[in-house]
PDB file of N, CA and C in Angstrom:
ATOM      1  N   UNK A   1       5.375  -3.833 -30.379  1.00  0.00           N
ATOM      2  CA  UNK A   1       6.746  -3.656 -29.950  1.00  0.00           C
ATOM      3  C   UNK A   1       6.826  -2.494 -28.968  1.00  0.00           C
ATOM      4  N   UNK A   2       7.515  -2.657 -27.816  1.00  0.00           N
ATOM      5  CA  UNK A   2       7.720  -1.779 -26.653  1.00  0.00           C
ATOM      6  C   UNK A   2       9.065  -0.878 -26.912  1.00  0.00           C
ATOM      7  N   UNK A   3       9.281   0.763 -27.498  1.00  0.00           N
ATOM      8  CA  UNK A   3      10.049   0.935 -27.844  1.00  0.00           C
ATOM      9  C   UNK A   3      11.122   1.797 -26.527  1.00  0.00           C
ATOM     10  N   UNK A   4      12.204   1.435 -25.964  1.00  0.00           N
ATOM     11  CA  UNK A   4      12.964   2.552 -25.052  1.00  0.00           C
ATOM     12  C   UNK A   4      12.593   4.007 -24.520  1.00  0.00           C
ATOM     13  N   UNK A   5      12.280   4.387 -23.710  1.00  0.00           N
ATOM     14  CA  UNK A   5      12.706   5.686 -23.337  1.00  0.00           C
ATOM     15  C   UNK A   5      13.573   6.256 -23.658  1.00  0.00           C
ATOM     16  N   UNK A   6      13.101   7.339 -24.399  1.00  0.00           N
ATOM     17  CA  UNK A   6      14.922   8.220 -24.549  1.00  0.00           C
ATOM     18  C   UNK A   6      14.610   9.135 -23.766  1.00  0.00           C
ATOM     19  N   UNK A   7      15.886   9.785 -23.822  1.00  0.00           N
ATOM     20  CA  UNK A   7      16.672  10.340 -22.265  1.00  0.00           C
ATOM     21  C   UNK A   7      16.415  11.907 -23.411  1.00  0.00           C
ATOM     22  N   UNK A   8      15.782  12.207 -22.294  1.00  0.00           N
ATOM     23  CA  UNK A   8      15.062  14.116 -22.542  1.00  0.00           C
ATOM     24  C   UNK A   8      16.121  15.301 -22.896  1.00  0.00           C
ATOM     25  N   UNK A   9      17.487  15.137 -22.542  1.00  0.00           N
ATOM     26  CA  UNK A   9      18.561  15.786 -23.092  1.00  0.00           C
ATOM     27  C   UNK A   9      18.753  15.809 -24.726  1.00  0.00           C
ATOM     28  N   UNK A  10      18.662  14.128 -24.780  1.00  0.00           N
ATOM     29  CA  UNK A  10      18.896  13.774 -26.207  1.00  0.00           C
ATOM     30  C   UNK A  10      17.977  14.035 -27.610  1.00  0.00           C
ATOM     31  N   UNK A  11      16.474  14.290 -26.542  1.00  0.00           N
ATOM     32  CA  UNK A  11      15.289  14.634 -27.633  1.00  0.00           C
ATOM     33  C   UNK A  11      15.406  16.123 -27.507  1.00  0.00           C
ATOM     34  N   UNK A  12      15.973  17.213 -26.717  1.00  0.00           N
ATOM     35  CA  UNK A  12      16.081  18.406 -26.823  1.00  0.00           C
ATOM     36  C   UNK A  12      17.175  19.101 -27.492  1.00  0.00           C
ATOM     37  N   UNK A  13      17.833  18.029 -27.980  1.00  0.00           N
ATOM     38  CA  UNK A  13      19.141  18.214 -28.498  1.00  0.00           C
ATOM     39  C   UNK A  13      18.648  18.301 -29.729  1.00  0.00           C
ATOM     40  N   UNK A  14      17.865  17.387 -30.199  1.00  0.00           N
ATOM     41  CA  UNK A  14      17.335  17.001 -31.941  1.00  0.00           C
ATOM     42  C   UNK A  14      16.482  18.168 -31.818  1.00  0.00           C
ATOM     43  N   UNK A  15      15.324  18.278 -30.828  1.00  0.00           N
ATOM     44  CA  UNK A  15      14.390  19.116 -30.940  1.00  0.00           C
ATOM     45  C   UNK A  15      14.907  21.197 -31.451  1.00  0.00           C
ATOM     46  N   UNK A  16      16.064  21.003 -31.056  1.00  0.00           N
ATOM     47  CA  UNK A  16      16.973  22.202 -30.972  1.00  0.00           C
ATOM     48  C   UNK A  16      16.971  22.324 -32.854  1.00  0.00           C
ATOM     49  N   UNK A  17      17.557  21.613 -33.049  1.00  0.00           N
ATOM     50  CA  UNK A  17      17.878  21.315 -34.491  1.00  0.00           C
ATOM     51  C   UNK A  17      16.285  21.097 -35.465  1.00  0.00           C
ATOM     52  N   UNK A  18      15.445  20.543 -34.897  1.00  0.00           N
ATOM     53  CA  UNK A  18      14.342  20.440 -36.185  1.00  0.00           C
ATOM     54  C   UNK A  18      13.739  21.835 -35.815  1.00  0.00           C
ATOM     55  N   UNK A  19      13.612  22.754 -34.844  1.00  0.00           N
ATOM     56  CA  UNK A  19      13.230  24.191 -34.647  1.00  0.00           C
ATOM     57  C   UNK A  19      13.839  24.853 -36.150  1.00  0.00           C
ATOM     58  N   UNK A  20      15.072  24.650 -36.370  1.00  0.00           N
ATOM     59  CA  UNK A  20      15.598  25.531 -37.270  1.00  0.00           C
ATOM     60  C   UNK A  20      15.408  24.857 -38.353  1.00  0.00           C
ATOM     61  N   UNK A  21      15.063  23.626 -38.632  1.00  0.00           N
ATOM     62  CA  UNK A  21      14.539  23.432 -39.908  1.00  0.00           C
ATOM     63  C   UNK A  21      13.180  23.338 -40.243  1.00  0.00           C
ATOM     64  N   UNK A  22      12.336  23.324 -38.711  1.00  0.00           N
ATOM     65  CA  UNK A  22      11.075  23.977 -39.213  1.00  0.00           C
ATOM     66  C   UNK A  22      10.803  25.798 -39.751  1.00  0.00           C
ATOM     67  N   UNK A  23      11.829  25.860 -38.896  1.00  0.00           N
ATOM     68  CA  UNK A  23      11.669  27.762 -39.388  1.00  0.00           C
ATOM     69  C   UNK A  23      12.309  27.830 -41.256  1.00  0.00           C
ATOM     70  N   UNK A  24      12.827  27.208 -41.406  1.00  0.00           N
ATOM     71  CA  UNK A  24      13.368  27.590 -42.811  1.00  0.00           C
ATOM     72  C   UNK A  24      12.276  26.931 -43.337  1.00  0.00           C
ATOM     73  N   UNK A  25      11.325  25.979 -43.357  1.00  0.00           N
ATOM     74  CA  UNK A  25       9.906  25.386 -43.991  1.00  0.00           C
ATOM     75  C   UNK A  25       9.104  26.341 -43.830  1.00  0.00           C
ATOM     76  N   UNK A  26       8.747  27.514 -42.835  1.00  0.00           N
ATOM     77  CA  UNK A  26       7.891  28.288 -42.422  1.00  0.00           C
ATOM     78  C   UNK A  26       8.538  29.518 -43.524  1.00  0.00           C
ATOM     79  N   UNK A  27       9.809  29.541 -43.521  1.00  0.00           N
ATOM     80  CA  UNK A  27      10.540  30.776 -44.260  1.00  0.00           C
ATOM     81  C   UNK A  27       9.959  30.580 -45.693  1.00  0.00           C
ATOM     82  N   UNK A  28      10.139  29.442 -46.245  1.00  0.00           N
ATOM     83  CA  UNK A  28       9.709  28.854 -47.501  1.00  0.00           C
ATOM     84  C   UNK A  28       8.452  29.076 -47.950  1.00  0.00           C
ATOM     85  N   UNK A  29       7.452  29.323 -46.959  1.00  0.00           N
ATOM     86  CA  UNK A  29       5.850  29.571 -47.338  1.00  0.00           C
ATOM     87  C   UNK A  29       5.203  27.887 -46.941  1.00  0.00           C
ATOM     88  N   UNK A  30       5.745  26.917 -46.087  1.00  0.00           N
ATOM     89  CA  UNK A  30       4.967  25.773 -45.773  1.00  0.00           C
ATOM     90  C   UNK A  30       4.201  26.304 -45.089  1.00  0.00           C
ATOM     91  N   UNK A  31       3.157  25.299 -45.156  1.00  0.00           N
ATOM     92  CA  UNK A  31       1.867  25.319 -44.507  1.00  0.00           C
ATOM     93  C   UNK A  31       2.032  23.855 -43.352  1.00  0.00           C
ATOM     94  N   UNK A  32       2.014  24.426 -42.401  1.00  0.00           N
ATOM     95  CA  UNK A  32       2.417  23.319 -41.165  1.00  0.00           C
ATOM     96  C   UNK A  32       0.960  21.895 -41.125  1.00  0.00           C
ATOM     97  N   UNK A  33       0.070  22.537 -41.929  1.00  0.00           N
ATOM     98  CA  UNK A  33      -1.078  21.219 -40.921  1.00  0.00           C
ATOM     99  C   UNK A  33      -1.284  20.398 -42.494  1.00  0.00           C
ATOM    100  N   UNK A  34      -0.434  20.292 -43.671  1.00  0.00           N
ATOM    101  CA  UNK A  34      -0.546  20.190 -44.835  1.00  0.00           C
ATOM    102  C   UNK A  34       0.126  18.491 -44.579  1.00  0.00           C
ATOM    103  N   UNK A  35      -0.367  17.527 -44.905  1.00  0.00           N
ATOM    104  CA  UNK A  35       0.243  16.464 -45.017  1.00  0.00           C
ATOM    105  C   UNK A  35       0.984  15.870 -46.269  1.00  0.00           C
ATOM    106  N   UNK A  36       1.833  15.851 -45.669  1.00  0.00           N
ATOM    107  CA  UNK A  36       2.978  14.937 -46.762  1.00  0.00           C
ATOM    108  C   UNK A  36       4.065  14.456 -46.614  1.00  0.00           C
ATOM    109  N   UNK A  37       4.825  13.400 -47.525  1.00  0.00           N
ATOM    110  CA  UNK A  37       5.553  12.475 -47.397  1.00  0.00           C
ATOM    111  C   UNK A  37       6.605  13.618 -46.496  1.00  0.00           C
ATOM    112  N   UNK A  38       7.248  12.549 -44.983  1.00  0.00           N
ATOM    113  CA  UNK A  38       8.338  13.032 -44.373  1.00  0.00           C
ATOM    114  C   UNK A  38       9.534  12.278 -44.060  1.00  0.00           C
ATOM    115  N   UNK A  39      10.951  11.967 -45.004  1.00  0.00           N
ATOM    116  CA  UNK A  39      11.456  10.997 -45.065  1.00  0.00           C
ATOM    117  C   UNK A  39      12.617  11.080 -44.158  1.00  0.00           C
ATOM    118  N   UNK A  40      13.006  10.124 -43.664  1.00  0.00           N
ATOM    119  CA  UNK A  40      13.983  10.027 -42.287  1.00  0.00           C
ATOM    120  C   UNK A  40      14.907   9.024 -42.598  1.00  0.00           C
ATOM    121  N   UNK A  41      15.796   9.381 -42.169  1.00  0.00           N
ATOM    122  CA  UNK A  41      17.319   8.271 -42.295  1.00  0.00           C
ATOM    123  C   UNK A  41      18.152   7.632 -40.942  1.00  0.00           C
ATOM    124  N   UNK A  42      18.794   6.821 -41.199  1.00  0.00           N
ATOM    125  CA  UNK A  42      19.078   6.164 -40.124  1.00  0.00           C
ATOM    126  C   UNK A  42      20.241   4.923 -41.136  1.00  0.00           C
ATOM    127  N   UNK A  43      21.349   5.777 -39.629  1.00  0.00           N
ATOM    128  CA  UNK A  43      22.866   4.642 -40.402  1.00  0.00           C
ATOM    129  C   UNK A  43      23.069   3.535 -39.491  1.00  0.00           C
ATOM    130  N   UNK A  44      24.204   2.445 -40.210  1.00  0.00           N
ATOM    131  CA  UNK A  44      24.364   1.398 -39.503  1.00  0.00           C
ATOM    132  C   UNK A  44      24.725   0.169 -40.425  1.00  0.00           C
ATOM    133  N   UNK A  45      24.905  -0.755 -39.601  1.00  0.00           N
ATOM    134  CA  UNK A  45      25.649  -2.008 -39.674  1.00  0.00           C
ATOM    135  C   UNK A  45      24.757  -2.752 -40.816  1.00  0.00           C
ATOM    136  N   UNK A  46      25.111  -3.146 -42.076  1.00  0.00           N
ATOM    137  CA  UNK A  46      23.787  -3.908 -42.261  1.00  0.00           C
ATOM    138  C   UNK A  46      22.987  -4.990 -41.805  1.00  0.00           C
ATOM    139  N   UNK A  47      23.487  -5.662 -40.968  1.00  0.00           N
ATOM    140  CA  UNK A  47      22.210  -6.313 -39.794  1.00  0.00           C
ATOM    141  C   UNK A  47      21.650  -5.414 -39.357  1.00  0.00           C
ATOM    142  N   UNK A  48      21.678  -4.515 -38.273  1.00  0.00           N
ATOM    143  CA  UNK A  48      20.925  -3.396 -38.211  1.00  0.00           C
ATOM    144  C   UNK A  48      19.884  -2.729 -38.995  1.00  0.00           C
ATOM    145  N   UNK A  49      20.016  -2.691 -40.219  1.00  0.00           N
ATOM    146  CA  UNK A  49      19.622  -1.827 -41.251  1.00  0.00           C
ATOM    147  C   UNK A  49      18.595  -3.110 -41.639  1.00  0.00           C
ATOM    148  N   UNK A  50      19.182  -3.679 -41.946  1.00  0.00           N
ATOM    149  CA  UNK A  50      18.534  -5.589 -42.471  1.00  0.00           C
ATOM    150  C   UNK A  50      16.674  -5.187 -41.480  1.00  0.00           C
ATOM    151  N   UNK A  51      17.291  -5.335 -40.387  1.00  0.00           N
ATOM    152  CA  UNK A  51      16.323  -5.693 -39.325  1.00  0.00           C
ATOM    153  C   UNK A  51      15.040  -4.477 -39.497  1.00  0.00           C
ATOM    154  N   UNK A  52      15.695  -3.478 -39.034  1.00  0.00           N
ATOM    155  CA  UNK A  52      15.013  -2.124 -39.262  1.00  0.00           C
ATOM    156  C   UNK A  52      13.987  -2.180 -40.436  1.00  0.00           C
ATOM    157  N   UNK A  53      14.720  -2.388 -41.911  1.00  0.00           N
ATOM    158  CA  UNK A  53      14.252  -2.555 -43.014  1.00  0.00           C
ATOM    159  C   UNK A  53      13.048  -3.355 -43.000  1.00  0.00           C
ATOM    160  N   UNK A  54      12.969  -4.114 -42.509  1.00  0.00           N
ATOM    161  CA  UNK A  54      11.976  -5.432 -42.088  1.00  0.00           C
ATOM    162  C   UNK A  54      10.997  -5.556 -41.672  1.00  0.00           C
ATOM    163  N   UNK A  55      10.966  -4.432 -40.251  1.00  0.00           N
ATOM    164  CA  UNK A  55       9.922  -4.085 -39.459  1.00  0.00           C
ATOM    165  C   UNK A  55       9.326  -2.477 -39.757  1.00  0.00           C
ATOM    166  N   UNK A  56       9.793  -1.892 -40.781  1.00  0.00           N
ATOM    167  CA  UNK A  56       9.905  -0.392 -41.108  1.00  0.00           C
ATOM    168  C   UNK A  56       8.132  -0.671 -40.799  1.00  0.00           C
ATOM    169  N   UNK A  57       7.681  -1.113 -41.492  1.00  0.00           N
ATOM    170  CA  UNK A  57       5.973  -1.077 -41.974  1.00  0.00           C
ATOM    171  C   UNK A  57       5.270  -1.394 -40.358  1.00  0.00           C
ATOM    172  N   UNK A  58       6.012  -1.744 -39.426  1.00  0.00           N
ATOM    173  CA  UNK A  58       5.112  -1.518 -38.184  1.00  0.00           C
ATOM    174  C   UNK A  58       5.320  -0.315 -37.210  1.00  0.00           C
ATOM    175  N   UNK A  59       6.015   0.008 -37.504  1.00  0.00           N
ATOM    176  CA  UNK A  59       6.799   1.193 -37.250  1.00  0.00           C
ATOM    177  C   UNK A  59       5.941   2.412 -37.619  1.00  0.00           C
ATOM    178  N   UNK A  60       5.266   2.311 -38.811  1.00  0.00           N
ATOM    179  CA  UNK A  60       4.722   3.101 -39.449  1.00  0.00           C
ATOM    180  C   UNK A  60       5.091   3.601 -40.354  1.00  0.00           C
ATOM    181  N   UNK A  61       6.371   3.125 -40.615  1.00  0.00           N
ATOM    182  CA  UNK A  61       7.083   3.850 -42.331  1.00  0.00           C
ATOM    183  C   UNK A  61       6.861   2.760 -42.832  1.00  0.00           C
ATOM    184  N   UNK A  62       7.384   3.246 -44.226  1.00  0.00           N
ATOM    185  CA  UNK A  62       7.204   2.863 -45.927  1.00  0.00           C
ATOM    186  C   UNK A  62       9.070   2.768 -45.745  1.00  0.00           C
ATOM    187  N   UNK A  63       9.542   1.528 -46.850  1.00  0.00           N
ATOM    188  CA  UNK A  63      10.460   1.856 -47.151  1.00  0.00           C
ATOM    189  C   UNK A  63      11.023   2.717 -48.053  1.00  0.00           C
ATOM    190  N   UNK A  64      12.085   3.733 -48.302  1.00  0.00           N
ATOM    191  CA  UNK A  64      12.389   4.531 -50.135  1.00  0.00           C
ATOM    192  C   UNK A  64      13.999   3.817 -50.339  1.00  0.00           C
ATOM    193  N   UNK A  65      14.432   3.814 -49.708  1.00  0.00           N
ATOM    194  CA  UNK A  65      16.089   3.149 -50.468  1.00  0.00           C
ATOM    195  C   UNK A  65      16.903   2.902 -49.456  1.00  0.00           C
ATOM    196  N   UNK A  66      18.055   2.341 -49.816  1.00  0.00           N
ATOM    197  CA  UNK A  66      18.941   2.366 -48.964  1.00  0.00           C
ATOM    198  C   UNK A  66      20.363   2.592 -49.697  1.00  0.00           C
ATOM    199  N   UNK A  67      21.098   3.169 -49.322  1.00  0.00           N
ATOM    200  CA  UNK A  67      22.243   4.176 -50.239  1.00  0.00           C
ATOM    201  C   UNK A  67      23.607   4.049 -49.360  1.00  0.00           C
ATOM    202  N   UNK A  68      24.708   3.724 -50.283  1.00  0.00           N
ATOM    203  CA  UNK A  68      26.175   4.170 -49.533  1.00  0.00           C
ATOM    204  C   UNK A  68      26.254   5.821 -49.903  1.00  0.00           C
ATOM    205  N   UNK A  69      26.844   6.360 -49.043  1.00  0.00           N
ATOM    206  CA  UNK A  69      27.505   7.929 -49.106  1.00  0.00           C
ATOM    207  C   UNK A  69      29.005   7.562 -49.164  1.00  0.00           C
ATOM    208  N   UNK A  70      29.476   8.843 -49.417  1.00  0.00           N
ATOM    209  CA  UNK A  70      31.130   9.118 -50.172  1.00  0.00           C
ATOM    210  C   UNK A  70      32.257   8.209 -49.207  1.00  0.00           C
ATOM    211  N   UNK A  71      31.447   7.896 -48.040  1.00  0.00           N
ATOM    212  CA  UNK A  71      32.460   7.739 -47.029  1.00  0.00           C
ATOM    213  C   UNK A  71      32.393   5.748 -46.544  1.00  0.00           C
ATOM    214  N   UNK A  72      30.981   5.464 -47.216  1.00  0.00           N
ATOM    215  CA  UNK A  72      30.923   3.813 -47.427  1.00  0.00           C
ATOM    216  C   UNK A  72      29.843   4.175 -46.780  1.00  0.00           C
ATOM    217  N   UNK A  73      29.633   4.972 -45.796  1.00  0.00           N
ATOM    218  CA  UNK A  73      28.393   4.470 -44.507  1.00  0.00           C
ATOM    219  C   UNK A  73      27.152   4.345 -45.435  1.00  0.00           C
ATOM    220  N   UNK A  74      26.401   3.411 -44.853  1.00  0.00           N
ATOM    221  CA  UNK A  74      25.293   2.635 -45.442  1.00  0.00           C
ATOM    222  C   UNK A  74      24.271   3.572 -44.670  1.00  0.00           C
ATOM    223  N   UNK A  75      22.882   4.157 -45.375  1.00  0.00           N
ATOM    224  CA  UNK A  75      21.890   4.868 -44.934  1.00  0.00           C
ATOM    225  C   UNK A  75      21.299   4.305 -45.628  1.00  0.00           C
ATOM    226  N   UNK A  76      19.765   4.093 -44.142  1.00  0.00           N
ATOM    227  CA  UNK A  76      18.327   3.500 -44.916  1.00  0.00           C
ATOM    228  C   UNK A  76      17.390   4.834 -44.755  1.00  0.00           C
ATOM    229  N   UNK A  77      16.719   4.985 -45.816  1.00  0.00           N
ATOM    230  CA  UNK A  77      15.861   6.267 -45.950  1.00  0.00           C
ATOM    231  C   UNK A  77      14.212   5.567 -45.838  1.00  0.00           C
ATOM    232  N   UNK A  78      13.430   6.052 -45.060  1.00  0.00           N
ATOM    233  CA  UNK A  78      12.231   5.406 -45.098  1.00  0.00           C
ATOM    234  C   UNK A  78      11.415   6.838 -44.953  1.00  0.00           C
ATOM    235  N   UNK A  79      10.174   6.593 -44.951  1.00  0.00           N
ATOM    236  CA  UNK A  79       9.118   7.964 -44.663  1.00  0.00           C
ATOM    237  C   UNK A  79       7.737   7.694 -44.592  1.00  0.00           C
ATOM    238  N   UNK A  80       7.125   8.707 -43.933  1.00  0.00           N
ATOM    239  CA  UNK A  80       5.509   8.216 -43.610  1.00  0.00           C
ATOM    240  C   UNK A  80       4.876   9.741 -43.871  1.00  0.00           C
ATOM    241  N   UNK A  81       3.565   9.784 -44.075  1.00  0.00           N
ATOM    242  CA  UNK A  81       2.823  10.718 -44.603  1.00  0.00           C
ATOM    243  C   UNK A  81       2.139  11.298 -42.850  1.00  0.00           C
ATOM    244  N   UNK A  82       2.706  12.565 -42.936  1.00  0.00           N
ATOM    245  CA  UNK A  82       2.410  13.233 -42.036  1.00  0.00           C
ATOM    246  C   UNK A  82       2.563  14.889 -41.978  1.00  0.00           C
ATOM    247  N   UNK A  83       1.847  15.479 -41.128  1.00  0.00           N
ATOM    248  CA  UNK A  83       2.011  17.375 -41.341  1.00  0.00           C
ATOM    249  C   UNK A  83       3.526  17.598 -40.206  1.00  0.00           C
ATOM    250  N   UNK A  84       3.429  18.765 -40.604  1.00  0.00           N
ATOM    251  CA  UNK A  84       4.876  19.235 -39.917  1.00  0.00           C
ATOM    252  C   UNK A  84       4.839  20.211 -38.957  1.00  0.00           C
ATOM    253  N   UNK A  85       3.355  20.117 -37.979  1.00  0.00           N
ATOM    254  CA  UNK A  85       3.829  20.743 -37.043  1.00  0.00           C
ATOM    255  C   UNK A  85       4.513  20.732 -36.095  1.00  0.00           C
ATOM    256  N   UNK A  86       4.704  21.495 -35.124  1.00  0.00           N
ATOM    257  CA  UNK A  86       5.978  21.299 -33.691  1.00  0.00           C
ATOM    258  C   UNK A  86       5.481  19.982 -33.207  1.00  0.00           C
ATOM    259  N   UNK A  87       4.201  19.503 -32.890  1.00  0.00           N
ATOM    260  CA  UNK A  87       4.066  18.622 -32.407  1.00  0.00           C
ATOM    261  C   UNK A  87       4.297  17.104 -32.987  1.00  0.00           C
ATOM    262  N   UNK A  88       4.050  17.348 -34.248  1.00  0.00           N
ATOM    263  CA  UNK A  88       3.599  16.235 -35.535  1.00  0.00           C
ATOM    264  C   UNK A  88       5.261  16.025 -35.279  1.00  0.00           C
ATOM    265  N   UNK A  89       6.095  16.844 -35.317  1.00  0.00           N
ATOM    266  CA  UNK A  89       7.435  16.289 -36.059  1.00  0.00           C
ATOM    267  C   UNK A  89       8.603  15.896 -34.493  1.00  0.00           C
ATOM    268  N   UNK A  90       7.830  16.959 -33.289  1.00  0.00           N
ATOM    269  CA  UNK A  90       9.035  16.554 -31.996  1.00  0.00           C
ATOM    270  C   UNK A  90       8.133  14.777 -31.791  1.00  0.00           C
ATOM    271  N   UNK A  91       7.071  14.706 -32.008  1.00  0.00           N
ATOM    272  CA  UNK A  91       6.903  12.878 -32.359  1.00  0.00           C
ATOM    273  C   UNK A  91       7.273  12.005 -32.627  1.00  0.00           C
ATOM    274  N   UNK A  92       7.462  12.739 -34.081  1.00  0.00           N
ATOM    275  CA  UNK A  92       8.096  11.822 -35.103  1.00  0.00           C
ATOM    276  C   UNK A  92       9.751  12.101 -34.784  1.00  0.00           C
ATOM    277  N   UNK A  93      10.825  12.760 -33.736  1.00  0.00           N
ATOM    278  CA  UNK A  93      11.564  12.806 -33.464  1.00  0.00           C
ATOM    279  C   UNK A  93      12.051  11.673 -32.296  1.00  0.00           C
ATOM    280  N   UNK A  94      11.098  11.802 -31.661  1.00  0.00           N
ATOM    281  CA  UNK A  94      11.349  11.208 -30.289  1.00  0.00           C
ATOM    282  C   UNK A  94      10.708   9.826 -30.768  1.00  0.00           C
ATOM    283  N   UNK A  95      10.108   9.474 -31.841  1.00  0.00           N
ATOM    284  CA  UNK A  95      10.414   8.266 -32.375  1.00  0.00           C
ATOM    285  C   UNK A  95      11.531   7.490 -33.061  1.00  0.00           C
ATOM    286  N   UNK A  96      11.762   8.445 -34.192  1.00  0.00           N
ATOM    287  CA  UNK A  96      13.125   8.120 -34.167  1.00  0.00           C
ATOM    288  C   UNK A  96      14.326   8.031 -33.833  1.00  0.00           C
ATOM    289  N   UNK A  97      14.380   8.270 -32.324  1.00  0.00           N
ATOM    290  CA  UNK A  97      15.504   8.299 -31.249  1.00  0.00           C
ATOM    291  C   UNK A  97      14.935   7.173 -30.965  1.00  0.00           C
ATOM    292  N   UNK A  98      13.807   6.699 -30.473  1.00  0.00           N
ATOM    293  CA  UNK A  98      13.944   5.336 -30.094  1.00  0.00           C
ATOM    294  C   UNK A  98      14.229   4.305 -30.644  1.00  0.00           C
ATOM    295  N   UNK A  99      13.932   4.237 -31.950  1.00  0.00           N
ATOM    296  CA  UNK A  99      14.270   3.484 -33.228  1.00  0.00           C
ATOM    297  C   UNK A  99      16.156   2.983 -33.343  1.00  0.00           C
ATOM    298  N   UNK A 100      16.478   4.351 -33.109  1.00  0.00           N
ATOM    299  CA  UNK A 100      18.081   4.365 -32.526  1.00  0.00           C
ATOM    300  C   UNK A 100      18.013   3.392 -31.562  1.00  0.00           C
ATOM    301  N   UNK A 101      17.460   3.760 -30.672  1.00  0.00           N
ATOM    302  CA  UNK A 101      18.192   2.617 -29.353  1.00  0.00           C
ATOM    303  C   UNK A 101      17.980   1.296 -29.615  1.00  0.00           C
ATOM    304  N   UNK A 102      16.763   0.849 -30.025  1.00  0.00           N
ATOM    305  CA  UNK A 102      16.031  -0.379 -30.384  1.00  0.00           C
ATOM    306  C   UNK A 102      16.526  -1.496 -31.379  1.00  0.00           C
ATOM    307  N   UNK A 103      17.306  -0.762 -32.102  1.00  0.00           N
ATOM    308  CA  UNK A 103      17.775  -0.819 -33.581  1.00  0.00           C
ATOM    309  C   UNK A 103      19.521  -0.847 -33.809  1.00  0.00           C
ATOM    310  N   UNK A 104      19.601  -0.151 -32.841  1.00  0.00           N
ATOM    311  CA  UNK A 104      21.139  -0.095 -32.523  1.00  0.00           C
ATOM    312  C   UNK A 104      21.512   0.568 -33.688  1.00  0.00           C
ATOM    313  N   UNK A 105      21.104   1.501 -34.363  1.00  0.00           N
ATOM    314  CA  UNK A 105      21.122   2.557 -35.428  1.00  0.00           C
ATOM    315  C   UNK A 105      21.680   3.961 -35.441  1.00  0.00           C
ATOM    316  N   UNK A 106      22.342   4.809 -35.940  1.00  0.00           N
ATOM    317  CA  UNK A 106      22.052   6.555 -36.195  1.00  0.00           C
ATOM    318  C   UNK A 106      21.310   7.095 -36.779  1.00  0.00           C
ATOM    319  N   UNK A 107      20.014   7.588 -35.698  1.00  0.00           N
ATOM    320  CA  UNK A 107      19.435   8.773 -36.811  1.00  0.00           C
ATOM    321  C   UNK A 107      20.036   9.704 -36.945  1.00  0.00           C
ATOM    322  N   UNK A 108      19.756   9.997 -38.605  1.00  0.00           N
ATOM    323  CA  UNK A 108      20.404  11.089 -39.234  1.00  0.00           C
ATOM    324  C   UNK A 108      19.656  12.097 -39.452  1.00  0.00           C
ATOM    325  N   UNK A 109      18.105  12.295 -39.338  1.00  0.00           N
ATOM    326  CA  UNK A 109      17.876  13.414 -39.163  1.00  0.00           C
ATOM    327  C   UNK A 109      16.288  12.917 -40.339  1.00  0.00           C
ATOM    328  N   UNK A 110      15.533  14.336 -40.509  1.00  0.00           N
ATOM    329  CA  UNK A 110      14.322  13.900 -41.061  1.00  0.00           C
ATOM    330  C   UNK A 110      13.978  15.288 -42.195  1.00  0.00           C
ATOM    331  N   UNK A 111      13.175  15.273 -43.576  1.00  0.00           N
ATOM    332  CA  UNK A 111      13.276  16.421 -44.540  1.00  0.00           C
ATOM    333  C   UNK A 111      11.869  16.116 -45.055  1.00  0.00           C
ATOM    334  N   UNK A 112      11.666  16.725 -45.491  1.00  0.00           N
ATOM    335  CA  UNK A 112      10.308  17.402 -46.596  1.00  0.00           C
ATOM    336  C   UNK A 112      10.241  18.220 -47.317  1.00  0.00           C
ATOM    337  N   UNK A 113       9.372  18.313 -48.161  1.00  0.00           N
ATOM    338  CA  UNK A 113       9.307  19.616 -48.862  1.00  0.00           C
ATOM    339  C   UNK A 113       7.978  20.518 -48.363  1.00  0.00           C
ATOM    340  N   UNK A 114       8.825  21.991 -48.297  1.00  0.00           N
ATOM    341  CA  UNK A 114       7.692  22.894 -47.686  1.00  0.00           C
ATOM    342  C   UNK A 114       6.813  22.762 -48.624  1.00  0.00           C
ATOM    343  N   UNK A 115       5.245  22.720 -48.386  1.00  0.00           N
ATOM    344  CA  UNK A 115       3.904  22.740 -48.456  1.00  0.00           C
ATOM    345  C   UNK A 115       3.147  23.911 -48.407  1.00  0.00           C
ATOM    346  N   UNK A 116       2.777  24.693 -49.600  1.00  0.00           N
ATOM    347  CA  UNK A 116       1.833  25.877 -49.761  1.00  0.00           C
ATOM    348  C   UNK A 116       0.531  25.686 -49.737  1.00  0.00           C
ATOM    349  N   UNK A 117       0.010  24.430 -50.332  1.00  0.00           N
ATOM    350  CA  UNK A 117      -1.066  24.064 -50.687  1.00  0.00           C
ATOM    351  C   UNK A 117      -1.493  24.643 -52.015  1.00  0.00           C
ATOM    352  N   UNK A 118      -0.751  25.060 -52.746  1.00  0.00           N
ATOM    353  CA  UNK A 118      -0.776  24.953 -54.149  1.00  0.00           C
ATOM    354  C   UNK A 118       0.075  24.184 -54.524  1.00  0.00           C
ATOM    355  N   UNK A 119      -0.589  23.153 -56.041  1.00  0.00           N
ATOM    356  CA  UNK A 119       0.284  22.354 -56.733  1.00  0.00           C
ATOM    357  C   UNK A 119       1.326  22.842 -57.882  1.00  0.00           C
TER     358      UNK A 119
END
């Protein structure tokens, strides 16, 4: 699958925003090159979601649920096993902006848990 170009404003816009939630993972004691589950959301129509849901596994995600919030909107949560560095995650950003366009979707954004490398 050939996924859109997104428009470099729009990935610096997100990129703006996962800076500060990589710094609060770094604040936490994560360890950036530590791999693990990184789960991402994305709202929408359920055809949309239907479709998405469908192809998640070529994409490279796993599915985890799909959930109404307080307000009805329907969110699909999916995630793939990966580290969280600047590079690993403005990737996995500027993937899921395309996923948006492709998908006709909202990403809502992407979480983990900081990583010490103790269990």
């Amino acid at each position: 699958m050939t996924l859109p170009e997104v428009s470099p404003a729009r990935l610096e816009e997100e990129w703006a925003a996962d800076k500060d939630v990589l710094a609060s993972l770094r604040e936490n004691g994560d360890r950036a090159e530590i791999v693990r589950p990184v789960d991402v959301s994305f709202r929408g129509d359920d055809e949309a979601l239907d479709k998405l849901e469908e192809e998640a596994a070529e994409l490279g995600f796993e599915v985890i649920e799909r959930e109404e919030d307080e307000d009805g909107e329907v969110c699909l949560f999916l995630s793939r096993e990966q580290t969280t560095d600047d590079a690993a995650i403005k990737g996995l950003t500027k993937l899921c902006l395309q996923i948006e366009l492709a998908y006709e979707v909202e990403y809502d954004g992407w979480g983990c848990t900081a990583e010490d490398g103790t269990e």
